[in-house]
C-alpha atoms as a PDB file:
ATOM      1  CA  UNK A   1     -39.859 -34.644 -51.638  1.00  0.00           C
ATOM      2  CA  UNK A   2     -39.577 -31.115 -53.238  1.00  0.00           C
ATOM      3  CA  UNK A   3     -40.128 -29.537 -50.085  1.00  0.00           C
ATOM      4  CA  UNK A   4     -36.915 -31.361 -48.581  1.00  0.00           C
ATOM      5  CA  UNK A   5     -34.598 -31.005 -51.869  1.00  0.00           C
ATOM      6  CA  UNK A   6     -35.207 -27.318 -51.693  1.00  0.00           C
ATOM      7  CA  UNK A   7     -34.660 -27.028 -48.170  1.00  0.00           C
ATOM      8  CA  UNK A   8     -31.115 -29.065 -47.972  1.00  0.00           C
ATOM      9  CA  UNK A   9     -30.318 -26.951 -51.087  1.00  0.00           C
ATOM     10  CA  UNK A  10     -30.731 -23.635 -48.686  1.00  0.00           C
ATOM     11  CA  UNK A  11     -29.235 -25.458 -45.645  1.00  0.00           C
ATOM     12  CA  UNK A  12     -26.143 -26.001 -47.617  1.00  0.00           C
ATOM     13  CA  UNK A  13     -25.998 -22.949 -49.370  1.00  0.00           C
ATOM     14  CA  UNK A  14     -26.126 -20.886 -46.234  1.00  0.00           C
ATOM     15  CA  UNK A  15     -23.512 -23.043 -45.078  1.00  0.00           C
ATOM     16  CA  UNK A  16     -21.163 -22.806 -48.007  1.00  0.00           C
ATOM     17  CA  UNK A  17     -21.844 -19.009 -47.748  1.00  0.00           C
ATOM     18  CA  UNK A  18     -21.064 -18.860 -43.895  1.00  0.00           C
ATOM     19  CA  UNK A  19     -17.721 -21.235 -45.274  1.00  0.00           C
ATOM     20  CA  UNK A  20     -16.852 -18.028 -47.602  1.00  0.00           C
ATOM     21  CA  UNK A  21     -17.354 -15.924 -45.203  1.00  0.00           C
ATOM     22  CA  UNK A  22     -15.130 -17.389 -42.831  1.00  0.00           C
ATOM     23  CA  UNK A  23     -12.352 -17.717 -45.780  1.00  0.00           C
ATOM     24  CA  UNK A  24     -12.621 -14.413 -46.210  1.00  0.00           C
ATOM     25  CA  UNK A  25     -11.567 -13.604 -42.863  1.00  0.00           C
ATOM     26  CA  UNK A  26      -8.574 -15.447 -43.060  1.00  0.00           C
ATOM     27  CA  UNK A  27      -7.166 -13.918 -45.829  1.00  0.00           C
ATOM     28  CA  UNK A  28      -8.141 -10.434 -44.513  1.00  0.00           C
ATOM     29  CA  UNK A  29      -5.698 -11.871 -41.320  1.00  0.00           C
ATOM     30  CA  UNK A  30      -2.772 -13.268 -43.395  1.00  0.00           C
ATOM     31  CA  UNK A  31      -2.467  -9.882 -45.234  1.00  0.00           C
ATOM     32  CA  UNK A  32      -2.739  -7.621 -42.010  1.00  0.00           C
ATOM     33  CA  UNK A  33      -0.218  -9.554 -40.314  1.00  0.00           C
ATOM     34  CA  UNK A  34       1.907  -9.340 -43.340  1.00  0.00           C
ATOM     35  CA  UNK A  35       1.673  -5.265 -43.872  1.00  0.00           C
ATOM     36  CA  UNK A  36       2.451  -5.620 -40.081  1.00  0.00           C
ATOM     37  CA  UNK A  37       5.774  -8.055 -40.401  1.00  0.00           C
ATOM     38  CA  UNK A  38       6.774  -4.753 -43.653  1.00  0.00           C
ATOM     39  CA  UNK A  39       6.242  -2.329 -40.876  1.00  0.00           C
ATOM     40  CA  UNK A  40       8.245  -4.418 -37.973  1.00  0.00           C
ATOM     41  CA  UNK A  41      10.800  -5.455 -40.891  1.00  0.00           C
ATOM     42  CA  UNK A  42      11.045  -1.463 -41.787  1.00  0.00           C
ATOM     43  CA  UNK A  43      11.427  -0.584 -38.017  1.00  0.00           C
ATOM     44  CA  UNK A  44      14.140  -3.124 -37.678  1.00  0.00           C
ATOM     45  CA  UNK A  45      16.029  -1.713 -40.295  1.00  0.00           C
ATOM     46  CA  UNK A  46      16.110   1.802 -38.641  1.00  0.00           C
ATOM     47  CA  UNK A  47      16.688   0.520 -35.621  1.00  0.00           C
ATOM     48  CA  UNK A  48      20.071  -1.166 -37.192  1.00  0.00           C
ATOM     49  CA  UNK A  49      20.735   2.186 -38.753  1.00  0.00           C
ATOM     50  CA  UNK A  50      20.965   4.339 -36.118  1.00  0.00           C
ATOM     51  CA  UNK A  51      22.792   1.658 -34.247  1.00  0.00           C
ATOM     52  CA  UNK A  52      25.747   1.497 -36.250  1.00  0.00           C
ATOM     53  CA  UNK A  53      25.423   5.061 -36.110  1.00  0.00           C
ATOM     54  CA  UNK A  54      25.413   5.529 -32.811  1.00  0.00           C
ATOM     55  CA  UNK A  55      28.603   2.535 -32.625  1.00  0.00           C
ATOM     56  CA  UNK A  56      30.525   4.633 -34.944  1.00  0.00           C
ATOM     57  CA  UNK A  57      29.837   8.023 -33.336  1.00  0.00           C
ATOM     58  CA  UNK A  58      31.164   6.065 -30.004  1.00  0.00           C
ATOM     59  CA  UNK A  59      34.219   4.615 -31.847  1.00  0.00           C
ATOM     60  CA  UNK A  60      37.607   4.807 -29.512  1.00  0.00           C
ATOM     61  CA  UNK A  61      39.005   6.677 -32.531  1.00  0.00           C
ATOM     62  CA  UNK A  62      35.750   9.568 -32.809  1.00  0.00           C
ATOM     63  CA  UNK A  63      36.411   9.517 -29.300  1.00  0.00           C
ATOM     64  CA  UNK A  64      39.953  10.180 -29.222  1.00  0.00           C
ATOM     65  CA  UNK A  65      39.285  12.998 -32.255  1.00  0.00           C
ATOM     66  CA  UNK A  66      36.425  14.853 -30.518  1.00  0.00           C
ATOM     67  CA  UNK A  67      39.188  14.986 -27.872  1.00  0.00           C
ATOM     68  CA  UNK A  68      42.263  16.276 -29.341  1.00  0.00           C
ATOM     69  CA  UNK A  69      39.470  19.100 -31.055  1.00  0.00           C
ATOM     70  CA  UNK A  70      38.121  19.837 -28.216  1.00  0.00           C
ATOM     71  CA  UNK A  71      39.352  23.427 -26.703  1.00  0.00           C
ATOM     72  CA  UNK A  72      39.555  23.020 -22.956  1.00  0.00           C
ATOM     73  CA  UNK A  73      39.481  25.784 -20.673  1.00  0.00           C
ATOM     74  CA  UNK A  74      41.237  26.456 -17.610  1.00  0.00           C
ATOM     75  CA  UNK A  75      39.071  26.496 -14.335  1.00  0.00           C
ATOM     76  CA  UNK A  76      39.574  29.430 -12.040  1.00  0.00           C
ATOM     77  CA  UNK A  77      41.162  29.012  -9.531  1.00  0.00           C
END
């Protein structure tokens, strides 16, 4: 009888310890992907950036400014 009590006892202990283990690599998942979704939430907000950057740069108006400043030169003829 002692035999068997002490063997369950192991058989669930390795099995609450293979549990654990497998807990473990869940949580190690859920906080990669969430450094991951900072990084992708980062890159999103330079890509935004430089785009209304890049929309203002391109602006009729900026346009129409870099023109009239601009110093055009005759071609030869």
């Amino acid at each position: 009888m002692s035999r068997k009590l002490i063997l369950s006892i192991l058989i669930l202990s390795f099995a609450f310890l293979e549990l654990l283990a497998i807990r473990q690599e869940q949580l190690n998942t859920v906080h990669e992907m969430a450094q991951l979704h900072l990084a992708i939430d980062k890159g999103n907000e330079t890509i935004h950036s430089l785009s209304l950057e890049i929309e203002s740069a391109c602006s009729p108006s900026q346009i129409q400014q870099s023109f009239a400043s601009a110093e055009f030169i005759d071609a030869p003829e």
